[in-house]
C-alpha atoms as a PDB file:
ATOM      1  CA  UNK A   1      86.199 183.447 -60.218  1.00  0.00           C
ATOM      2  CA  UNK A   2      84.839 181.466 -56.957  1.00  0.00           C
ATOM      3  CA  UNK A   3      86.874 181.778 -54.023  1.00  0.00           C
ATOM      4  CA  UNK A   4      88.806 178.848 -52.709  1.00  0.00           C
ATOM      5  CA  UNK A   5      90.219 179.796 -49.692  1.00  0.00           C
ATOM      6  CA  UNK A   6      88.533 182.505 -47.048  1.00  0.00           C
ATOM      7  CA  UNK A   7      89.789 183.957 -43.757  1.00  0.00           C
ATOM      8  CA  UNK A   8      87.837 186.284 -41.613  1.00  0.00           C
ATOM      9  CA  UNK A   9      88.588 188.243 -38.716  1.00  0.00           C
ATOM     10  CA  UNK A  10      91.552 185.399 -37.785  1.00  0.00           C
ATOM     11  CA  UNK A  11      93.485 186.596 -34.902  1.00  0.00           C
ATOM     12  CA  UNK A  12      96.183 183.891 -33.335  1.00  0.00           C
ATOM     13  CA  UNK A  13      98.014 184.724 -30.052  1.00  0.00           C
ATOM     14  CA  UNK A  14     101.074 182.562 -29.159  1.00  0.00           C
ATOM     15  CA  UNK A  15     101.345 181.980 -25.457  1.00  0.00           C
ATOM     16  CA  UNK A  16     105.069 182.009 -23.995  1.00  0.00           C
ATOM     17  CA  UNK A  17     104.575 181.755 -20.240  1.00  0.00           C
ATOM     18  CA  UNK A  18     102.385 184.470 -19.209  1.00  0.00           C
ATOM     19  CA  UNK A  19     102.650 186.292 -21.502  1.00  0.00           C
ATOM     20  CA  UNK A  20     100.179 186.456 -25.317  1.00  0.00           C
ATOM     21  CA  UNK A  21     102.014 187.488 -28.164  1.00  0.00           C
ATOM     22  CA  UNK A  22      99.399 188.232 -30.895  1.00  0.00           C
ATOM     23  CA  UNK A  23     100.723 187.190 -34.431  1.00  0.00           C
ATOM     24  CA  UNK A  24      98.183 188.179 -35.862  1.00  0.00           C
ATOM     25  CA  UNK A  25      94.911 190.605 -35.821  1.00  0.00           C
ATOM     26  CA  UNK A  26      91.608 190.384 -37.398  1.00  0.00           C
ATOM     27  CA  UNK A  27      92.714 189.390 -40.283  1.00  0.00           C
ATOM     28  CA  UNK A  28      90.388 189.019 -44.005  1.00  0.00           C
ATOM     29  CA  UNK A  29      91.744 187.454 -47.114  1.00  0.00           C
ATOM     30  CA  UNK A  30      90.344 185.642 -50.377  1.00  0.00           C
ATOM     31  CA  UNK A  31      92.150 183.643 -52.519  1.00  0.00           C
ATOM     32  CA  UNK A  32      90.227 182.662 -55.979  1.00  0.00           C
ATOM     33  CA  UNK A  33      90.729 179.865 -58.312  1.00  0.00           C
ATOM     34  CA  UNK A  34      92.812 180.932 -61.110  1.00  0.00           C
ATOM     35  CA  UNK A  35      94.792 183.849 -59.410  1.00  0.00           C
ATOM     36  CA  UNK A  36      98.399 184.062 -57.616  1.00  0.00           C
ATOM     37  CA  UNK A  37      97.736 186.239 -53.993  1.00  0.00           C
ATOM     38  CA  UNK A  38     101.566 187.142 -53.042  1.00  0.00           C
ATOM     39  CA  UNK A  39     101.204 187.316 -49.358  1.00  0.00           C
ATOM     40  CA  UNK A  40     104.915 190.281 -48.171  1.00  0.00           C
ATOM     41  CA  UNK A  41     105.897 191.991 -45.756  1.00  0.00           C
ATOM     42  CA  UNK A  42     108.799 192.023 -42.992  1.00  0.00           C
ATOM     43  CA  UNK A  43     110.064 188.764 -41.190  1.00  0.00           C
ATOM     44  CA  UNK A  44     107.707 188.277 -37.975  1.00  0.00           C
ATOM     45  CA  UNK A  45     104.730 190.229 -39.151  1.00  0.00           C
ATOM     46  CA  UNK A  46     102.564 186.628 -39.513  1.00  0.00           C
ATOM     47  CA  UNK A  47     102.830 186.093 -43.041  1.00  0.00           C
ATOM     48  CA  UNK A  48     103.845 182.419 -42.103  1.00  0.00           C
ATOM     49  CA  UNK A  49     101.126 182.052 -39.538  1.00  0.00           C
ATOM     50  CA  UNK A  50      98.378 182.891 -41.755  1.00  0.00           C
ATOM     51  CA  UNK A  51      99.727 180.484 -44.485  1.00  0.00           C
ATOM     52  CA  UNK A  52      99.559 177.611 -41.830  1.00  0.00           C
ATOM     53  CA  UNK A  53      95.994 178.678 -40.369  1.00  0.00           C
ATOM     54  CA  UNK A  54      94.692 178.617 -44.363  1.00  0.00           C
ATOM     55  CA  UNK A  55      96.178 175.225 -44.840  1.00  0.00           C
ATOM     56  CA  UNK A  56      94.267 173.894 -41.687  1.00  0.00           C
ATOM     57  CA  UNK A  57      98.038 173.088 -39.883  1.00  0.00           C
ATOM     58  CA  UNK A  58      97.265 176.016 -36.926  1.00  0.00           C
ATOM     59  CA  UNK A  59      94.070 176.910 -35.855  1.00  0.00           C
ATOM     60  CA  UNK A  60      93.273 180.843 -35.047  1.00  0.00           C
ATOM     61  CA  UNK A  61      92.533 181.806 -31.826  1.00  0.00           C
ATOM     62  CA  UNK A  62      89.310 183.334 -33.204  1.00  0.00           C
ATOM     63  CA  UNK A  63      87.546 183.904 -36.492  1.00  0.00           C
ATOM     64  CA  UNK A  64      86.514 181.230 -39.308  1.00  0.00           C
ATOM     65  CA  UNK A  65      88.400 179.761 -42.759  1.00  0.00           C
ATOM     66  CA  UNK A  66      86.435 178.671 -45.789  1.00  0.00           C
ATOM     67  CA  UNK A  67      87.470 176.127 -47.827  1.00  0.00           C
ATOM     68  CA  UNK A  68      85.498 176.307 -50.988  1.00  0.00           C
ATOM     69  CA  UNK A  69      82.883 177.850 -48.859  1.00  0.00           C
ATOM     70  CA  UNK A  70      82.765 174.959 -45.964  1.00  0.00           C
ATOM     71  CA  UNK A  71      83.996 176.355 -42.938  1.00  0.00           C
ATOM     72  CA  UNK A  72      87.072 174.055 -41.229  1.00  0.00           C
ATOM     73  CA  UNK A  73      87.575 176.397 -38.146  1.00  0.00           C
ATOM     74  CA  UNK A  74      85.552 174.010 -36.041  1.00  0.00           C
ATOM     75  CA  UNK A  75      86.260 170.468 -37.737  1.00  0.00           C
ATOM     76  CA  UNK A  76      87.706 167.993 -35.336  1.00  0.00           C
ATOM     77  CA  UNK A  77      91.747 166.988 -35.593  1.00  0.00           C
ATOM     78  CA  UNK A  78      90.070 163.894 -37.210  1.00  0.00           C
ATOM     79  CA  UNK A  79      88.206 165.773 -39.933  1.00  0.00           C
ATOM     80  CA  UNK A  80      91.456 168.475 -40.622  1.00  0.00           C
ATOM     81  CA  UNK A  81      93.703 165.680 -42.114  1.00  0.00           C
ATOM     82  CA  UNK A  82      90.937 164.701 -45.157  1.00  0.00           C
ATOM     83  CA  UNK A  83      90.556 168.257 -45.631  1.00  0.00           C
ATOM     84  CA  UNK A  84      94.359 169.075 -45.982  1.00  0.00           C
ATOM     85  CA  UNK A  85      94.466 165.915 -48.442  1.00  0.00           C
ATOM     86  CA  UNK A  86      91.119 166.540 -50.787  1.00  0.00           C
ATOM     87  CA  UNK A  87      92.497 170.660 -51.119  1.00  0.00           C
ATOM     88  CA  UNK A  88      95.673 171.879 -50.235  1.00  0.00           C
ATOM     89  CA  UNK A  89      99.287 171.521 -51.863  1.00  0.00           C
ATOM     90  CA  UNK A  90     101.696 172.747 -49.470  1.00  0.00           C
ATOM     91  CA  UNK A  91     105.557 173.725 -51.073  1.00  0.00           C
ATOM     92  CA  UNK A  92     107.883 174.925 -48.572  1.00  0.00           C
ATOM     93  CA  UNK A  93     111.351 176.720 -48.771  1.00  0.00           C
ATOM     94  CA  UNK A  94     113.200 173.530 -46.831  1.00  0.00           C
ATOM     95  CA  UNK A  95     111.875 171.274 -49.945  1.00  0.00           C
ATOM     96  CA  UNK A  96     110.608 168.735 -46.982  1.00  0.00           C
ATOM     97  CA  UNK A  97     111.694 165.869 -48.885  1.00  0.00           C
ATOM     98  CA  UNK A  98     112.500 162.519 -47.741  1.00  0.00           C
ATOM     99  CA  UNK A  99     116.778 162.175 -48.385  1.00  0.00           C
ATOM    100  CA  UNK A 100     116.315 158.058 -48.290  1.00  0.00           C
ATOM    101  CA  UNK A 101     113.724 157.790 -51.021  1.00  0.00           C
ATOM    102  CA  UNK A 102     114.170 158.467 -54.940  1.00  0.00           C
ATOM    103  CA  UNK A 103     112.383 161.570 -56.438  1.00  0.00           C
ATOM    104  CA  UNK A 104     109.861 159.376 -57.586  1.00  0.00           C
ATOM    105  CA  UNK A 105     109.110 157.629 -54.361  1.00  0.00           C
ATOM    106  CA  UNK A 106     108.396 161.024 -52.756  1.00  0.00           C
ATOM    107  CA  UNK A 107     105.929 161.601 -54.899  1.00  0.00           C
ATOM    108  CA  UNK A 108     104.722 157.880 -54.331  1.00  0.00           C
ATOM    109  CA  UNK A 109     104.079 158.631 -50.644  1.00  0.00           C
ATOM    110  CA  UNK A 110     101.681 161.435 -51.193  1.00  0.00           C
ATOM    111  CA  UNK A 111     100.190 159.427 -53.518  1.00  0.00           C
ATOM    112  CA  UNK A 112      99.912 156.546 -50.833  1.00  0.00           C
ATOM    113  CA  UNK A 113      98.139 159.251 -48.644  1.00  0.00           C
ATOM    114  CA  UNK A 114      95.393 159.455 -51.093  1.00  0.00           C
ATOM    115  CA  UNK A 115      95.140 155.212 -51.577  1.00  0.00           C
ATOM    116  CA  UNK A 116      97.166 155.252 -54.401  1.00  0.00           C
ATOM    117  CA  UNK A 117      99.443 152.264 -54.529  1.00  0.00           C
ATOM    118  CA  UNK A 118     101.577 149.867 -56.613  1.00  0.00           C
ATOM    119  CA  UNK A 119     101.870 150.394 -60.766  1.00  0.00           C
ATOM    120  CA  UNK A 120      99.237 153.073 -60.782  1.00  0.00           C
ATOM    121  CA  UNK A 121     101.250 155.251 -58.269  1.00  0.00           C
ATOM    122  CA  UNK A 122     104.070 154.761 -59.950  1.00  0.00           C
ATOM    123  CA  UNK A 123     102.774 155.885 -63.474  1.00  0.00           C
ATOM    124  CA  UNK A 124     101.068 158.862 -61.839  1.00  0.00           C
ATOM    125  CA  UNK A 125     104.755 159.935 -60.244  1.00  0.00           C
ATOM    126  CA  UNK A 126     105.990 159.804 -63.620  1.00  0.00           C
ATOM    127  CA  UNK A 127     103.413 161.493 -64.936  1.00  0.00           C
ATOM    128  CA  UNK A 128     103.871 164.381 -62.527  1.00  0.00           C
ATOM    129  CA  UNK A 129     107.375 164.793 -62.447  1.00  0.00           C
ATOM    130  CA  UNK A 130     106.823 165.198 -66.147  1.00  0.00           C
ATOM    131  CA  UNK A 131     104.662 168.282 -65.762  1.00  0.00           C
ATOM    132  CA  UNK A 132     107.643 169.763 -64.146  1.00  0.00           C
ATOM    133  CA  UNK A 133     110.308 168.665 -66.258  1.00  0.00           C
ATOM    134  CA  UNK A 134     112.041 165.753 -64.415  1.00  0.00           C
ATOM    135  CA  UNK A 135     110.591 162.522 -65.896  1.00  0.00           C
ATOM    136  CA  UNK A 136     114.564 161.473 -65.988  1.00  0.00           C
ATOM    137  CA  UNK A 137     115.359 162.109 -62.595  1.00  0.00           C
ATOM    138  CA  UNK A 138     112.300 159.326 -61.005  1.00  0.00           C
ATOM    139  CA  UNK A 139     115.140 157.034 -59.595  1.00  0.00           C
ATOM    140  CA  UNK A 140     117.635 160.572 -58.300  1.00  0.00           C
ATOM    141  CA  UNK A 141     117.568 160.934 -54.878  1.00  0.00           C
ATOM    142  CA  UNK A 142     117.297 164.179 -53.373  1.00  0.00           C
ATOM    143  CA  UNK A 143     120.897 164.707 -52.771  1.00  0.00           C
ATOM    144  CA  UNK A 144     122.187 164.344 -56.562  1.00  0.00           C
ATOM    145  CA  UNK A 145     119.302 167.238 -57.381  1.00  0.00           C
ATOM    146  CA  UNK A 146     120.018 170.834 -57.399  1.00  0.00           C
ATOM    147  CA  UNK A 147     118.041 173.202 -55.546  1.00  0.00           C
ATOM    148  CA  UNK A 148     115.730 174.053 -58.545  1.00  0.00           C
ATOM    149  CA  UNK A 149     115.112 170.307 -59.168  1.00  0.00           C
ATOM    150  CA  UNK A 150     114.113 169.693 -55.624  1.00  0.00           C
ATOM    151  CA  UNK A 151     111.544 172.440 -55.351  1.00  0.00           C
ATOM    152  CA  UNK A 152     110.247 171.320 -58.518  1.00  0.00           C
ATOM    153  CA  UNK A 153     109.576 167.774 -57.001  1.00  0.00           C
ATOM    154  CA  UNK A 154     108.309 169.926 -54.087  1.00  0.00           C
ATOM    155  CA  UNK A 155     105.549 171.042 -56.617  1.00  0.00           C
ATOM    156  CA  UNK A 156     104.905 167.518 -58.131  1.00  0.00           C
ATOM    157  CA  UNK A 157     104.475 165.863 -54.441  1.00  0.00           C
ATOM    158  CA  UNK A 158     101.847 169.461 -54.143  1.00  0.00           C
ATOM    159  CA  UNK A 159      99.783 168.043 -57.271  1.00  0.00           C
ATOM    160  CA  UNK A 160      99.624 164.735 -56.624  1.00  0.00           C
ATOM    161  CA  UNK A 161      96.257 164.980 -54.423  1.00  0.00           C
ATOM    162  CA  UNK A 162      95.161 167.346 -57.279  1.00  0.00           C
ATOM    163  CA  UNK A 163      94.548 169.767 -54.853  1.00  0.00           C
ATOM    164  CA  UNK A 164      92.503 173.183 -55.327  1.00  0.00           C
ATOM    165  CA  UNK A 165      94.811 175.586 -53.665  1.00  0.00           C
ATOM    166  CA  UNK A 166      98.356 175.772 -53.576  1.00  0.00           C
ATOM    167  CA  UNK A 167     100.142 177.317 -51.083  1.00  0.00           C
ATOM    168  CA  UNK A 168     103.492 178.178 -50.673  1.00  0.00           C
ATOM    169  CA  UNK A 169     106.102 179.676 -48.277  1.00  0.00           C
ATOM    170  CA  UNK A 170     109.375 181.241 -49.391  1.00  0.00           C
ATOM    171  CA  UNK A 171     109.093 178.511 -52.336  1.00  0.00           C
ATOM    172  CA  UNK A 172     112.177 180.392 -54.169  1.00  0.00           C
ATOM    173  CA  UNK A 173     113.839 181.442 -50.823  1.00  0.00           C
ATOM    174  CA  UNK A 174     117.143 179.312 -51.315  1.00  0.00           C
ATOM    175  CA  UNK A 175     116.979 179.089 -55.327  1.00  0.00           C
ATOM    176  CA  UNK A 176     119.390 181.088 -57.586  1.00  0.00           C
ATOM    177  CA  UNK A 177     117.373 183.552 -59.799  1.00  0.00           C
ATOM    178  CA  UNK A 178     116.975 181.260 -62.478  1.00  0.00           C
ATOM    179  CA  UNK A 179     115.640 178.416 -60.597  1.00  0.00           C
ATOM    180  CA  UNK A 180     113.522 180.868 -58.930  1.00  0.00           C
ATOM    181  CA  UNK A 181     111.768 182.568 -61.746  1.00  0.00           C
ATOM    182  CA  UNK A 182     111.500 178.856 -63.128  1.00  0.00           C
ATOM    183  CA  UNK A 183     109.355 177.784 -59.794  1.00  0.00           C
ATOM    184  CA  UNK A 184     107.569 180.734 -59.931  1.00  0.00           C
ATOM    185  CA  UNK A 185     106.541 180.330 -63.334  1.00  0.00           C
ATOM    186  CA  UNK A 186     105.109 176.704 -62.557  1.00  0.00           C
ATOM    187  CA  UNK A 187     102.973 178.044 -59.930  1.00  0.00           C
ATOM    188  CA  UNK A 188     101.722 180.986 -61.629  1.00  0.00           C
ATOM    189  CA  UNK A 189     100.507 178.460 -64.675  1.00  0.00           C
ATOM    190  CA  UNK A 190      99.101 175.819 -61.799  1.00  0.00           C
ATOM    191  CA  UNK A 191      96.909 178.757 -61.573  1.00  0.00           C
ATOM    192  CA  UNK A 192      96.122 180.436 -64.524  1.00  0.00           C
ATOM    193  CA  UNK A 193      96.224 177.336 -66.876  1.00  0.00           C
ATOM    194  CA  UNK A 194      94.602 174.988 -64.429  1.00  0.00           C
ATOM    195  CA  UNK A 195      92.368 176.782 -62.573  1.00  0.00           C
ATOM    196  CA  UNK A 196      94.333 176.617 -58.729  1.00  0.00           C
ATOM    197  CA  UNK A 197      94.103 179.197 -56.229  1.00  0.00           C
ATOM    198  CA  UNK A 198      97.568 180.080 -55.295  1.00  0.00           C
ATOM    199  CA  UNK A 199      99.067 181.699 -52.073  1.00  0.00           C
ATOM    200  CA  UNK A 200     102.870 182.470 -51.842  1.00  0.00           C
ATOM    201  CA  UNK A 201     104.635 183.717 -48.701  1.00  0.00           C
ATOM    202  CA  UNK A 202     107.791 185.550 -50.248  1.00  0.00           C
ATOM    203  CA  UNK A 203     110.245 188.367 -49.549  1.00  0.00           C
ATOM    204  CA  UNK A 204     111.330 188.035 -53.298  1.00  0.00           C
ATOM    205  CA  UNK A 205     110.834 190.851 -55.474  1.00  0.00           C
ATOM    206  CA  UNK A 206     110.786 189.272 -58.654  1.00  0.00           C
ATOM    207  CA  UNK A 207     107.981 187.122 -57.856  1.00  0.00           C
ATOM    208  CA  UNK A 208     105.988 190.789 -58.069  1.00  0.00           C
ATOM    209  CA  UNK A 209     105.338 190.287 -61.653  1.00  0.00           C
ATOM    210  CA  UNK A 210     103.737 186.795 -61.623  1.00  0.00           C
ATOM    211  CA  UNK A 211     101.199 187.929 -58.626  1.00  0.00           C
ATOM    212  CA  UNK A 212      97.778 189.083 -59.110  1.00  0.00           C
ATOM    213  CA  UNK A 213      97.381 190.599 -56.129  1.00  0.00           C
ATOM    214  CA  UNK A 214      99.372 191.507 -53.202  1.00  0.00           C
ATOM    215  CA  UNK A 215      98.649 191.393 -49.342  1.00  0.00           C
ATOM    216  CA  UNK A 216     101.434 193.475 -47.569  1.00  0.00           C
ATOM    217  CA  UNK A 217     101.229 192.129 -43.717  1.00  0.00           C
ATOM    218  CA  UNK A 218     102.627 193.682 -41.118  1.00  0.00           C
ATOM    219  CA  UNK A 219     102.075 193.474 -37.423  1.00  0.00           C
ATOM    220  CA  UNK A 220      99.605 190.745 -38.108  1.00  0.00           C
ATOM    221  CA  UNK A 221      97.629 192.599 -40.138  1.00  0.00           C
ATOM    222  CA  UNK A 222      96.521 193.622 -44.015  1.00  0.00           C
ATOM    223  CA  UNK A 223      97.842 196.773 -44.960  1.00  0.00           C
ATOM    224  CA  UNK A 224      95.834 199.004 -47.407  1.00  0.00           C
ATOM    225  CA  UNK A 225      99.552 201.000 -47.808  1.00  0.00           C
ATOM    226  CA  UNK A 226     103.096 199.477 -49.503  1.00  0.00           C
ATOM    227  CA  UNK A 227     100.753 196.651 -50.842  1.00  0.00           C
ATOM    228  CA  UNK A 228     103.228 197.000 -53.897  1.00  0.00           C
ATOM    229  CA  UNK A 229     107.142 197.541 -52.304  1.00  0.00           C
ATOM    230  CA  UNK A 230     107.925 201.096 -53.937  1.00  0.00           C
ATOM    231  CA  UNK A 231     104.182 202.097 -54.099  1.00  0.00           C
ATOM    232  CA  UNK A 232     105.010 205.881 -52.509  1.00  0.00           C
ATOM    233  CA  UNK A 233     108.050 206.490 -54.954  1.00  0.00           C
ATOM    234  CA  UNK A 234     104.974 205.989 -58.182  1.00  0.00           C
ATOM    235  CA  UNK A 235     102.637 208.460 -57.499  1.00  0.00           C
ATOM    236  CA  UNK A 236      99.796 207.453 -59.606  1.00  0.00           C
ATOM    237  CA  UNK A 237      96.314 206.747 -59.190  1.00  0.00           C
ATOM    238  CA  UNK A 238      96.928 203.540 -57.696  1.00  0.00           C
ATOM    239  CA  UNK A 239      98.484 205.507 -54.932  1.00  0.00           C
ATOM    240  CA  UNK A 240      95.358 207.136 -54.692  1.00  0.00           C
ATOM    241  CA  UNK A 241      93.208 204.929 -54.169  1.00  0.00           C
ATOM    242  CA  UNK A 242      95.087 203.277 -51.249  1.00  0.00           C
ATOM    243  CA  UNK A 243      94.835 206.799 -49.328  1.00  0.00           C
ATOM    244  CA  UNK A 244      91.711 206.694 -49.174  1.00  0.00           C
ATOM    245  CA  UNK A 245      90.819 202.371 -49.291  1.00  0.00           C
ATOM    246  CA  UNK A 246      89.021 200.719 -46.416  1.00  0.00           C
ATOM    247  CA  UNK A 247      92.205 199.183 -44.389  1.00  0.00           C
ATOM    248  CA  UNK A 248      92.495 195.905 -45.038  1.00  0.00           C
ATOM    249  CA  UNK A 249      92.313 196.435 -48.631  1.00  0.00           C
ATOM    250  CA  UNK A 250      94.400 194.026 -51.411  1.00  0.00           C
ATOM    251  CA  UNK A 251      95.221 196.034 -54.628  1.00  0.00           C
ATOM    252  CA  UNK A 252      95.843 194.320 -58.348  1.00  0.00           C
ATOM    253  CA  UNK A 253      99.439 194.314 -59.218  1.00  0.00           C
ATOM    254  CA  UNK A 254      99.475 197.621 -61.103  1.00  0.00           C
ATOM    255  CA  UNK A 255     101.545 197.451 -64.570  1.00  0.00           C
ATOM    256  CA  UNK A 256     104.884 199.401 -63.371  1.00  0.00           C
ATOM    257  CA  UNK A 257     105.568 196.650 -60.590  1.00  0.00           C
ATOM    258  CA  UNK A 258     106.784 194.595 -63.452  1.00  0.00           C
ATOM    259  CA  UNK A 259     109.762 197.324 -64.544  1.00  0.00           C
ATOM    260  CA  UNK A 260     110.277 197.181 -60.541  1.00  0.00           C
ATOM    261  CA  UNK A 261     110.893 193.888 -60.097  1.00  0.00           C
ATOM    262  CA  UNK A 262     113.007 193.423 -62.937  1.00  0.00           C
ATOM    263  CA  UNK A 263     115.421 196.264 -61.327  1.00  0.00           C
END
């Protein structure tokens, strides 16, 4: 698979006053076309913050993110906008969508973003809100949709650049479990049926069985242990091999994480 997305050594310090808090430090992570990279770990350990620097919205203090292998660190605020808009789907928890305009017409702006206008951008909403189930609600607004059917807009307003990568933070965070698993179904085939690269900021256990891999951060960095939550309760080989991994490390999903997430 080629790699899509690339961070290395990325370090971000916040300045409050005089003092630097460092969210996070040194830190290196691939995401590949075709795969789901769950990105856990406790509130305030950067999780967030990384997402943001990988979708070009913050810029590290220091180190360099590859975009399918073109490095953005350096591009000017000018460039950053065309490179957000040719690769990168953003979903967020929040839904972000505008309460005046119809589900379709949401879509419609992104579309507008990309010079997409009139008739054709309105057949291409309708197509999208298709792929995720809603071609009835084009003319709903926001406010007569339920949580699931807003964060599935969410992810047709993602696609409608046809972006590469996909990321997404806390996209089931206020979604009953059967919405959830339903959103993080659709973004698990975005990337093994189409080919995306897919990032996912979650605290949600049962999105372990749709991930590929998993990146536990804490303190703003990788963590080669509890890369699977429960990994020291299943001693196994898996177990292991994080002893003794390279810090920094991101293990495959092992098979038992499934039985764990389903309780």
């Amino acid at each position: 698979m080629d790699t899509a997305i690339a961070v290395r050594e990325v370090t971000k310090t916040y300045e409050s006053g005089e003092a630097a808090v460092p969210a996070l430090r040194g830190v290196d992570l691939e995401v590949s076309s075709g795969e789901v990279v769950l990105l856990m770990g406790p509130s305030g350990s950067g999780k967030t913050t990384l997402l943001s620097i990988m979708g070009c919205i913050l810029r590290p203090t220091s180190g360099d993110v590859r975009i399918g292998g073109r490095e953005v660190t350096r591009l000017s605020e000018k460039e950053l906008p065309r490179v957000r808009l040719d690769h990168i789907g953003f979903i967020f928890q929040g839904f972000n969508l505008f309460p005046t305009l119809t589900a379709g017409e949401n879509i419609e702006l992104a579309l507008d973003l990309k010079g997409v206008r009139g008739k054709v951008a309105q057949r291409r909403a309708g197509q999208l809100l298709e792929q995720v189930d809603l071609s009835a609600k084009y003319n709903t607004f926001p406010s007569d949709l339920s949580g699931g059917q807003k964060q599935r807009v969410a992810i047709a307003r993602a696609l409608a650049g046809e972006p590469d990568i996909i990321l997404a933070d806390e996209p089931t965070g206020a979604l009953d479990s059967h919405a959830g698993r339903a959103v993080i179904e659709m973004l698990y085939n975005l990337a093994h049926q189409e080919g995306r690269a897919v990032a996912i900021v979650t605290h949600d256990n049962r999105t372990l069985e749709f991930g590929d891999r998993i990146a536990h951060i804490e303190d703003g960095r990788i963590q080669e242990k509890n890369a699977v939550p429960g990994a020291d309760t299943f001693p196994s080989a898996v177990t292991d091999q994080r002893n003794a991994a390279v810090p920094g490390t991101v293990f495959p999903v092992p098979a038992w994480s499934q039985s764990f997430a389903q309780g």
